[in-house]
C-alpha atoms as a PDB file:
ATOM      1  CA  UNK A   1       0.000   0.000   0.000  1.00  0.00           C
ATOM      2  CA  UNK A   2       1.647   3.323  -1.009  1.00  0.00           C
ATOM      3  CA  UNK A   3       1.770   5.974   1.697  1.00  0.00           C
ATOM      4  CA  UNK A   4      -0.768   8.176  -0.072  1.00  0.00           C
ATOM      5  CA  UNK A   5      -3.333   5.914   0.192  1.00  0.00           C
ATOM      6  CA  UNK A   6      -2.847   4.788   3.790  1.00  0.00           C
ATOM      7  CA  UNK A   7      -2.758   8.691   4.737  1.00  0.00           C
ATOM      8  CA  UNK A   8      -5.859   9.132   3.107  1.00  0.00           C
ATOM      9  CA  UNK A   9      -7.828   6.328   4.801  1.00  0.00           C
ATOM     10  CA  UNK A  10      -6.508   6.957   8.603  1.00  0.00           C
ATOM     11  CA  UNK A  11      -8.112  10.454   7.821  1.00  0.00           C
ATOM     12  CA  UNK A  12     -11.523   8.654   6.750  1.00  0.00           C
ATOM     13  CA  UNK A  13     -10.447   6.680  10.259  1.00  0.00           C
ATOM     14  CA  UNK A  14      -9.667   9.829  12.122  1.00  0.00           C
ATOM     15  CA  UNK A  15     -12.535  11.733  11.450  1.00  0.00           C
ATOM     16  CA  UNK A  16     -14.898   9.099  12.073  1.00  0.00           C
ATOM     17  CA  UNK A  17     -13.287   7.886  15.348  1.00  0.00           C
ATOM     18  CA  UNK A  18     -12.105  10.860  16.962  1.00  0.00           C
ATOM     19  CA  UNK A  19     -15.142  13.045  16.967  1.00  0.00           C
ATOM     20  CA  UNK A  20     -17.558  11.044  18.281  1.00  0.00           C
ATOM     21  CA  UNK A  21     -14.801   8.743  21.286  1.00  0.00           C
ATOM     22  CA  UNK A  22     -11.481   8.776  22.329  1.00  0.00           C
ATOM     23  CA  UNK A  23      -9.032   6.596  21.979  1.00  0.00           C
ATOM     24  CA  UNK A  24      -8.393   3.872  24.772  1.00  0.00           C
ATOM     25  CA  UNK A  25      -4.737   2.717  24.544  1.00  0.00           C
ATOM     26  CA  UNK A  26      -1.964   1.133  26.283  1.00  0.00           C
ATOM     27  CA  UNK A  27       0.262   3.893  27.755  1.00  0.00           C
ATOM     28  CA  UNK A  28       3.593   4.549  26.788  1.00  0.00           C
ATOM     29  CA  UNK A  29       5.261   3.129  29.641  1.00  0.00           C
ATOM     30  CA  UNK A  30       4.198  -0.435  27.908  1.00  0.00           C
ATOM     31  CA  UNK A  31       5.618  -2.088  25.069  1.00  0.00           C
ATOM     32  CA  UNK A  32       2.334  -2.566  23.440  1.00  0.00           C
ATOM     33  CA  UNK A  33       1.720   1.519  23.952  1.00  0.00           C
ATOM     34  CA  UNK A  34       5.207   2.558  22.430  1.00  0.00           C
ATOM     35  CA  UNK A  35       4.235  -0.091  19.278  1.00  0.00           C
ATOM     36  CA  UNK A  36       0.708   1.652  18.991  1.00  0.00           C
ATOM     37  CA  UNK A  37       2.612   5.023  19.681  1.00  0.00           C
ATOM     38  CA  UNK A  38       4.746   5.013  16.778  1.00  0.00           C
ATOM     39  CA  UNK A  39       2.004   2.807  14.313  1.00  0.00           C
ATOM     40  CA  UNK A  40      -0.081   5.631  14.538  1.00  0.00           C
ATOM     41  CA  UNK A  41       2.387   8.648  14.375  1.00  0.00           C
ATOM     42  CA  UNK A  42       3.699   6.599  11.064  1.00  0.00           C
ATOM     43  CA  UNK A  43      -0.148   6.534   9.950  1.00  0.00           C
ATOM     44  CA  UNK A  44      -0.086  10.405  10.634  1.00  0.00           C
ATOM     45  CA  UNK A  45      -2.996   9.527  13.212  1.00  0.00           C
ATOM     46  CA  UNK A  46      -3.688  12.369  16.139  1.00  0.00           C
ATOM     47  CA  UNK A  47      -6.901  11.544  17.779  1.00  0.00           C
ATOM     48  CA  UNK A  48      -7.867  14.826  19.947  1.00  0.00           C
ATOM     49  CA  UNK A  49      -8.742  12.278  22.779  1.00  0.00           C
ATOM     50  CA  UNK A  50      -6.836   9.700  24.851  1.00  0.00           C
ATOM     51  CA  UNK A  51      -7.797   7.718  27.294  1.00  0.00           C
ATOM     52  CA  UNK A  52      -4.091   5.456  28.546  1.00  0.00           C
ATOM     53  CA  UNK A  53      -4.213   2.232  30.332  1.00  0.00           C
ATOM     54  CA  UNK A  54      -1.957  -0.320  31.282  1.00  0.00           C
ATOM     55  CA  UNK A  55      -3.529  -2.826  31.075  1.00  0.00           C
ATOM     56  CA  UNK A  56      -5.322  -5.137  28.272  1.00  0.00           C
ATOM     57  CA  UNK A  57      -8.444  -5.922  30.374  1.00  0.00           C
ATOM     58  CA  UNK A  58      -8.768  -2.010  31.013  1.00  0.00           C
ATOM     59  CA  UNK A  59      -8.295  -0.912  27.567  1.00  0.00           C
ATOM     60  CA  UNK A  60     -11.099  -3.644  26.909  1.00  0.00           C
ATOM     61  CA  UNK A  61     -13.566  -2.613  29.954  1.00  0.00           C
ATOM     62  CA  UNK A  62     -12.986   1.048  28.513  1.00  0.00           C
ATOM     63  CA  UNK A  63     -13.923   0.366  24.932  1.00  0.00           C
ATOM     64  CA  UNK A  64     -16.873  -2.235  26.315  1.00  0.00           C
ATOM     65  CA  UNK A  65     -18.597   0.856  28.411  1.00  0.00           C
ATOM     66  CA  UNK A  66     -18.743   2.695  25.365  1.00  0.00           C
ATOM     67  CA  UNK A  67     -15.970   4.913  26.895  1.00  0.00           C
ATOM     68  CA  UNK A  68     -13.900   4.682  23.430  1.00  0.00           C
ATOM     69  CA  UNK A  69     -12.603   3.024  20.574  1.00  0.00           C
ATOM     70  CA  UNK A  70      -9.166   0.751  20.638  1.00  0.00           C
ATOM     71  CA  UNK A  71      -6.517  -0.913  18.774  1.00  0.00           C
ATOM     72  CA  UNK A  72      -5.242  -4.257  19.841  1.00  0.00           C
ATOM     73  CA  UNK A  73      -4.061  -7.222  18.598  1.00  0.00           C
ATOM     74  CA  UNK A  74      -5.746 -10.544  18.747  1.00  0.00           C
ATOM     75  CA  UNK A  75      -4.362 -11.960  21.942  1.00  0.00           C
ATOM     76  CA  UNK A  76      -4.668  -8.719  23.320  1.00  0.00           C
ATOM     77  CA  UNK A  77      -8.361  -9.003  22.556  1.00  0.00           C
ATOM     78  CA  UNK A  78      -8.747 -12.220  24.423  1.00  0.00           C
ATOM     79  CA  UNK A  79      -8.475 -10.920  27.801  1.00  0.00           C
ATOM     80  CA  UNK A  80     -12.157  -8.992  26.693  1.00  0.00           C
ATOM     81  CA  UNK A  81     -13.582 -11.540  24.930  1.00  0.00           C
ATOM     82  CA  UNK A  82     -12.874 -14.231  27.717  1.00  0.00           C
ATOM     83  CA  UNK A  83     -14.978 -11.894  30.104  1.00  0.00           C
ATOM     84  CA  UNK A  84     -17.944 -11.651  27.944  1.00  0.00           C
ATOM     85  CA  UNK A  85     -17.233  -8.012  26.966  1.00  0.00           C
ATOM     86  CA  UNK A  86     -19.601  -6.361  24.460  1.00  0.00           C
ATOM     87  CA  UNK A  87     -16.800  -5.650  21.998  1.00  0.00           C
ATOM     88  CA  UNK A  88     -17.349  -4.827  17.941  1.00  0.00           C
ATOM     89  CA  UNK A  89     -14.702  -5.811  16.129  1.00  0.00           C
ATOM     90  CA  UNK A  90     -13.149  -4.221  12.764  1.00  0.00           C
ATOM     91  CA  UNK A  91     -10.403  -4.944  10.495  1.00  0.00           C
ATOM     92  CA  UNK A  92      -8.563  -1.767  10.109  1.00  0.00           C
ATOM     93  CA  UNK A  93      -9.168  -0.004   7.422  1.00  0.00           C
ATOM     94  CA  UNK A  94      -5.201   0.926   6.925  1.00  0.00           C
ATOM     95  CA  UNK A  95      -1.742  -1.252   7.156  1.00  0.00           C
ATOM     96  CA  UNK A  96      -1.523  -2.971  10.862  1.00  0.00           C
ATOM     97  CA  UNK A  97       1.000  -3.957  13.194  1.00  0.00           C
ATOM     98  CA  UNK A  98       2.874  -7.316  12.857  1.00  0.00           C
ATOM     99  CA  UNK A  99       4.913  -9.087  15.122  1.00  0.00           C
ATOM    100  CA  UNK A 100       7.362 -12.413  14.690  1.00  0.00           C
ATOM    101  CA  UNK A 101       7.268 -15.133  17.075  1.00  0.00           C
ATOM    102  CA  UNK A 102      10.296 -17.341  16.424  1.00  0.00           C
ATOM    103  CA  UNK A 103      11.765 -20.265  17.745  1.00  0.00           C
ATOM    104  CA  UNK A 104      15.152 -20.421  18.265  1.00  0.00           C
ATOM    105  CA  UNK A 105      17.880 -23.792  18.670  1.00  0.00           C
ATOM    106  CA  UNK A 106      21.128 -24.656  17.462  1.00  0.00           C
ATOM    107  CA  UNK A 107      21.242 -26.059  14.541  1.00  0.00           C
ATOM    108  CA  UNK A 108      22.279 -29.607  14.101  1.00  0.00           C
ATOM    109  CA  UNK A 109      20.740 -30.044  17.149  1.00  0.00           C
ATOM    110  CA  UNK A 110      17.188 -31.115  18.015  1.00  0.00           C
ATOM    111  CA  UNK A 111      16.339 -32.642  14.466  1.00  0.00           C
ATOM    112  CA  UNK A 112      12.989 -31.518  13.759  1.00  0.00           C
ATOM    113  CA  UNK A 113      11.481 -30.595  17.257  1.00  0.00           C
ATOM    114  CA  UNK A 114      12.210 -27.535  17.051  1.00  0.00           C
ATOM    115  CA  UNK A 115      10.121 -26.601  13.706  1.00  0.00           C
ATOM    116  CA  UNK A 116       7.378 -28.916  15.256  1.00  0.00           C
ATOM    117  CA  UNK A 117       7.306 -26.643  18.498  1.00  0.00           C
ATOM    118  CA  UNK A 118       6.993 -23.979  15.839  1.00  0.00           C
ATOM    119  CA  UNK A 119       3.842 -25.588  14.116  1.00  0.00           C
ATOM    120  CA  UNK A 120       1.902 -26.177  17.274  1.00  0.00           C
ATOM    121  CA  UNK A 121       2.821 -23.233  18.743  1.00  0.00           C
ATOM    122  CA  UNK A 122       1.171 -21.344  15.350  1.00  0.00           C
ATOM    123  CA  UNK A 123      -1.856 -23.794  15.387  1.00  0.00           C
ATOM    124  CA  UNK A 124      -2.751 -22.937  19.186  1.00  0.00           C
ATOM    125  CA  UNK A 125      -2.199 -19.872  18.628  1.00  0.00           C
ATOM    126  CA  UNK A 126      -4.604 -19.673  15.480  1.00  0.00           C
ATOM    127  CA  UNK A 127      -7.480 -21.988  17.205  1.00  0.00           C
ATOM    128  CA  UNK A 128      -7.308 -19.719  20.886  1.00  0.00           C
ATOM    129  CA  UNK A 129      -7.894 -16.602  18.867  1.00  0.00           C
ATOM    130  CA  UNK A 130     -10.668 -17.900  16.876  1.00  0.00           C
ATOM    131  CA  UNK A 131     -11.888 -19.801  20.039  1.00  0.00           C
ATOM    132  CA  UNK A 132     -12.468 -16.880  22.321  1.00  0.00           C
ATOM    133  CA  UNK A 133     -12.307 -13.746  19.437  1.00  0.00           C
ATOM    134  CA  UNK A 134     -13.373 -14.921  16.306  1.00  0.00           C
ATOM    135  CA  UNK A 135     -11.994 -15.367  12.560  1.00  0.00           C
ATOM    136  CA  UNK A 136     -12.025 -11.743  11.896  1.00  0.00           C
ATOM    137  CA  UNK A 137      -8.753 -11.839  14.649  1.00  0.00           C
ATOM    138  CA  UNK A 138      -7.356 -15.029  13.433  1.00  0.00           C
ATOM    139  CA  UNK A 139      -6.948 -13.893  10.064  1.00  0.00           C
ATOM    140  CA  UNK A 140      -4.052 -11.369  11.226  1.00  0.00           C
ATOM    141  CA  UNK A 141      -1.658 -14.618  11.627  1.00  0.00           C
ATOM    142  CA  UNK A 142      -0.088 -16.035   9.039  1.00  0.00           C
ATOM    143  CA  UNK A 143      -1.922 -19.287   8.036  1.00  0.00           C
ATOM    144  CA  UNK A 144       0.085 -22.308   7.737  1.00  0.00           C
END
């Protein structure tokens, strides 16, 4: 997606977010809030309103009072979903975040356990997302 096109959608985003809730994120004293952070400075993205947790499950009890709208990815989203929250999900509308799990041995060593850990790590992962948040969340990891 060229950078054009992504500007001009988080502004589609923006303005129909921002007027009507604030954002709920993670703070920036979290990993997950830096990530968001700098995702949505490189989207050009400056809701007038935030609302900063640390927390997953408050982010989630935030967004499920109708307090505001959130970004999070899927195994964030379980913490919300496993408590019954009354939570909407949407793809976003622009590029998302990624992040790489890998497993790591020494080679030679191990023979093939350590690209079976691998598989079943990435099928668990796959069926607990769409267990407890649904297939919209599960397609955001790569598919074996």
């Amino acid at each position: 997606m060229n950078q054009k096109s992504s500007v001009t959608k988080t502004s589609n985003l923006s303005q129909r977010c921002c007027r009507q809730t604030p954002l709920v994120r993670f703070g920036d004293s979290t990993n997950a809030g830096r990530q968001i952070a700098q995702h949505l400075r490189r989207l050009r993205f400056e809701p007038e309103k935030v609302v900063q947790a640390d927390r997953s499950s408050m982010v989630t009890s935030c967004v499920s009072a109708g307090l505001g709208f959130s970004l999070l990815t899927p195994t964030l989203l379980i913490d919300g979903m496993v408590e019954n929250m009354k939570l909407r999900l949407l793809g976003l509308p622009v590029v998302g975040l990624s992040r790489t799990l890998t497993v790591v041995a020494r080679k030679g060593e191990l023979r093939e356990l350590p690209v079976a850990v691998a598989d079943l790590c990435k099928h668990t992962l796959i069926r607990h997302i769409t267990e407890h948040v649904g297939h919209i969340a599960a397609k955001g990891v790569d598919q074996p």
